[in-house]
Protein backbone atom coordinates (compact mmCIF):
# COMPACT_ATOMS: atom_id res chain seq x y z
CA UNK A 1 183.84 50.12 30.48
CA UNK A 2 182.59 53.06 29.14
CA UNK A 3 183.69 54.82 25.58
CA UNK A 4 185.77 58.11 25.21
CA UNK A 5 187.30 60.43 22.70
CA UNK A 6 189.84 62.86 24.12
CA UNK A 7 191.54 65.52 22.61
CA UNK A 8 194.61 67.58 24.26
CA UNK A 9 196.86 70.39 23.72
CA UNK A 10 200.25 70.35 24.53
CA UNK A 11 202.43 73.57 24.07
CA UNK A 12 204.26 74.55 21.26
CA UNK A 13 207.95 75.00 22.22
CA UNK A 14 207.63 71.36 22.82
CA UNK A 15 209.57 68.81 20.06
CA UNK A 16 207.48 66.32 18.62
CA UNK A 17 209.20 63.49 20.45
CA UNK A 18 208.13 65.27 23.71
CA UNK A 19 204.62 65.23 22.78
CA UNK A 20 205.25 61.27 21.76
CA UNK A 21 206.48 61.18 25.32
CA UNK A 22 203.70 62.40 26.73
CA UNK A 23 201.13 60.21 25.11
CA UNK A 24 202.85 57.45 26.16
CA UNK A 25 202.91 58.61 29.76
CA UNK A 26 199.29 59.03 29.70
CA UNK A 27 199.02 55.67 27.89
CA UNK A 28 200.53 53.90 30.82
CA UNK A 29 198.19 56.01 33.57
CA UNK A 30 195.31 54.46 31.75
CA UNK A 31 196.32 50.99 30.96
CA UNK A 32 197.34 51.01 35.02
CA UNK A 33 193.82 51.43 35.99
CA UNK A 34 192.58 48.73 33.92
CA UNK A 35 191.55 50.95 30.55
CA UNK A 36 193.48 50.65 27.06
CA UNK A 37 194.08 53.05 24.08
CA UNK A 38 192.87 52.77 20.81
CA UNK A 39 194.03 54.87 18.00
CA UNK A 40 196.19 58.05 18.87
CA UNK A 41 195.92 60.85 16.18
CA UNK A 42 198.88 63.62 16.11
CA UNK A 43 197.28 66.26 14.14
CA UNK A 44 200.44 68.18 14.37
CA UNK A 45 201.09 71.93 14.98
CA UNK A 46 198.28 73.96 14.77
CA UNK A 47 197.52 78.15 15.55
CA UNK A 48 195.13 79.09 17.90
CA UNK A 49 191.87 80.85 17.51
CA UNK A 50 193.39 82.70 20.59
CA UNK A 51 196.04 83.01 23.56
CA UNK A 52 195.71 80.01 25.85
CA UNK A 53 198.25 80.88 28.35
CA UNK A 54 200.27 82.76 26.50
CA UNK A 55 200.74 80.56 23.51
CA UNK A 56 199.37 80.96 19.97
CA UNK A 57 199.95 77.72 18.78
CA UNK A 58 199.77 74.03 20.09
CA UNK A 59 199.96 70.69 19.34
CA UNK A 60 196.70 68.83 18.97
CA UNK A 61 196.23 64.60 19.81
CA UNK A 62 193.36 62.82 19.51
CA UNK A 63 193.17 59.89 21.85
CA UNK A 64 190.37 56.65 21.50
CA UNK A 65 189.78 55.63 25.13
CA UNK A 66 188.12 52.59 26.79
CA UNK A 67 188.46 52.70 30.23
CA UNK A 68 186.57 52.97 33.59
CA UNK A 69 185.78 56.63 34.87
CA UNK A 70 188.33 56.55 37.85
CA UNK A 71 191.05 55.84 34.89
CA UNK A 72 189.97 59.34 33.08
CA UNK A 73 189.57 60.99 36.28
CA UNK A 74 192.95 60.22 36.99
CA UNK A 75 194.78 60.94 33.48
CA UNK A 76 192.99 64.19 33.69
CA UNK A 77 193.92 65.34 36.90
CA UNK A 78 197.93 64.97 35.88
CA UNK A 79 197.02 66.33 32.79
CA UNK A 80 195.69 69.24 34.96
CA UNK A 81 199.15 69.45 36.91
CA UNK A 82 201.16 69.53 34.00
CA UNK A 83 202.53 73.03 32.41
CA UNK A 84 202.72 71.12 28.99
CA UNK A 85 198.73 70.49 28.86
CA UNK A 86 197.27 73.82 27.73
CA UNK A 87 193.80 72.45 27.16
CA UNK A 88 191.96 68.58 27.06
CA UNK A 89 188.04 67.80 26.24
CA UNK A 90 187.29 64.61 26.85
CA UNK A 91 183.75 63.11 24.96
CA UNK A 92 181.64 60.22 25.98
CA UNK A 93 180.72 58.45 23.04
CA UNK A 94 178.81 55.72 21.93
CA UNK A 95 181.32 53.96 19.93
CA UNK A 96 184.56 54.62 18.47
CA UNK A 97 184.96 55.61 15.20
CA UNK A 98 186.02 53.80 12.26
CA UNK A 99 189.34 54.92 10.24
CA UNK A 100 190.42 58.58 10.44
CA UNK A 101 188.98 61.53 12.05
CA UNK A 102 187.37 64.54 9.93
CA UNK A 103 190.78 66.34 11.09
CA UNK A 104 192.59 64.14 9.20
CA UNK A 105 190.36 63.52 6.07
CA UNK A 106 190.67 67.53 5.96
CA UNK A 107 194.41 67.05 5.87
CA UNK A 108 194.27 64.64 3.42
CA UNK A 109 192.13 66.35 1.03
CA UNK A 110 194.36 69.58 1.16
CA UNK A 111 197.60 67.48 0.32
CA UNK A 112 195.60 66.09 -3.10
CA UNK A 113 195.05 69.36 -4.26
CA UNK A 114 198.47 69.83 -4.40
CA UNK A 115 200.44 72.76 -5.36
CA UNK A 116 197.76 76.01 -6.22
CA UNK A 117 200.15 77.78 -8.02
CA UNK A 118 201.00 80.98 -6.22
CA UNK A 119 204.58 81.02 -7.19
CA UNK A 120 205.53 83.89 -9.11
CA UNK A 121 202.27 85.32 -10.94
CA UNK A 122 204.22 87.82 -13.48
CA UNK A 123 203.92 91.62 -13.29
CA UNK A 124 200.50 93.27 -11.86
CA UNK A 125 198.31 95.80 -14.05
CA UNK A 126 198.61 99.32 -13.61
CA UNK A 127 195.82 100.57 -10.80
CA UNK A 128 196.04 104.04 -10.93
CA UNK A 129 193.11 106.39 -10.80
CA UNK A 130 192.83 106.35 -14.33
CA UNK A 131 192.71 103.22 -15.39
CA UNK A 132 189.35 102.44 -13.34
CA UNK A 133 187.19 102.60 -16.91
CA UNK A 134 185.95 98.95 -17.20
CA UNK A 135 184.23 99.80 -20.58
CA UNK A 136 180.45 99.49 -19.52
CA UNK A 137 180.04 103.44 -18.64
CA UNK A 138 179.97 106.37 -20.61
CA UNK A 139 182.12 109.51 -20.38
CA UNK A 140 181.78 111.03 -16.52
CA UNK A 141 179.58 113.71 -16.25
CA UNK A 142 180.75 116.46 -13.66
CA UNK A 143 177.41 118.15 -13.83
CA UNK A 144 177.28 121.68 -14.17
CA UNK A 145 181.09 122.52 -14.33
CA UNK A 146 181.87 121.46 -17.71
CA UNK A 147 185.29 119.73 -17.36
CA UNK A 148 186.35 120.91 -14.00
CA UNK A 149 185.86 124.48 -14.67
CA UNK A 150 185.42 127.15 -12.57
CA UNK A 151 181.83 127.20 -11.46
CA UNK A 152 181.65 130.86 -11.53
CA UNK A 153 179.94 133.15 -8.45
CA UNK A 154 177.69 131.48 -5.91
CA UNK A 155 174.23 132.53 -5.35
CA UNK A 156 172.95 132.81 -1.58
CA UNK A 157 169.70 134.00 -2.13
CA UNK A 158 168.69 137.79 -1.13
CA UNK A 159 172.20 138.64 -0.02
CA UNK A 160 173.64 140.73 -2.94
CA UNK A 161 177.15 140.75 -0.53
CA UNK A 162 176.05 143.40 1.72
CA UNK A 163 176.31 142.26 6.13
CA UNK A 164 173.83 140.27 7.38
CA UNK A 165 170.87 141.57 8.82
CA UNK A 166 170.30 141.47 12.81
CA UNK A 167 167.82 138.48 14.12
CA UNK A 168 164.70 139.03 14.32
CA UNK A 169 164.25 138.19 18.32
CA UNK A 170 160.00 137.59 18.32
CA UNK A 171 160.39 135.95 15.26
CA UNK A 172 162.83 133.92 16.78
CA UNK A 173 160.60 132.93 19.27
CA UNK A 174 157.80 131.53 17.63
């Protein structure tokens, strides 16, 4: 009998006992057709990377399989037929593996870092305009206006305010 890993979604207005129910369901479709179930994983509620038929979150299982293909060709076709299977992959593998997944090990690891501390960090500094000095600059410079002042005439050149002149048309040209 050949090795599998399987992984399904089920949708997320579903209770957790109704996901239970449906493992076991799919439990007894393989164990009919001669396969059995190793470990089942509930990795719980989890959001989507995007909309799979209109839902943004599901619930993921793992499922360790060892059963013939006409078993898994079964389970998957009702798991095709049923409106609370959004998604299933199932893996051929070489051998099952030992303990937990990396999906749980992940889990784990993020409840032994415990609480981070985001509570209630206090009052925030002032970020107005003005307070942007940091300390490693000198005084700004505003160039040639000397504190914001008025900068005084402008200077366009030949034009001493008097119309333009008309174009040129062969200069124009070349």
């Amino acid at each position: 009998m050949a090795l599998y890993e399987h992984v399904f979604l089920a949708r997320q207005d579903l209770s957790q006992q109704q996901v239970d129910a449906l493992v076991e369901h799919y439990k007894g479709v393989i164990s009919s057709h001669g396969g059995s179930v190793g470990r089942v994983e509930n990795w719980g509620l989890k959001s989507l990377t995007y909309r799979v038929k209109k839902n943004r979150k599901a619930y993921y299982t793992l499922m360790d399989l060892t059963c013939p293909p006409a078993a898994l060709n079964e389970m998957e076709r009702q798991m095709g037929l049923s409106e609370d299977v959004l998604r299933f992959l199932t893996v051929k593998v070489e051998a099952h593996e030992e303990g937990v997944s990396a999906m749980m090990q992940k889990r784990e690891e993020r409840s032994e870092r415990g609480d981070r501390g985001f509570g209630d960090r206090g009052d925030r500094p002032n970020r107005s305009f003005g307070d942007r000095d940091r300390g490693d600059r000198g005084p700004r410079s505003f160039g040639d206006r000397d504190g914001g002042g008025d900068r005084g005439p402008r200077n366009f050149g030949d034009r001493d305010g008097a119309p333009r002149r008309p174009r040129d048309e062969a200069g124009a040209a070349e």
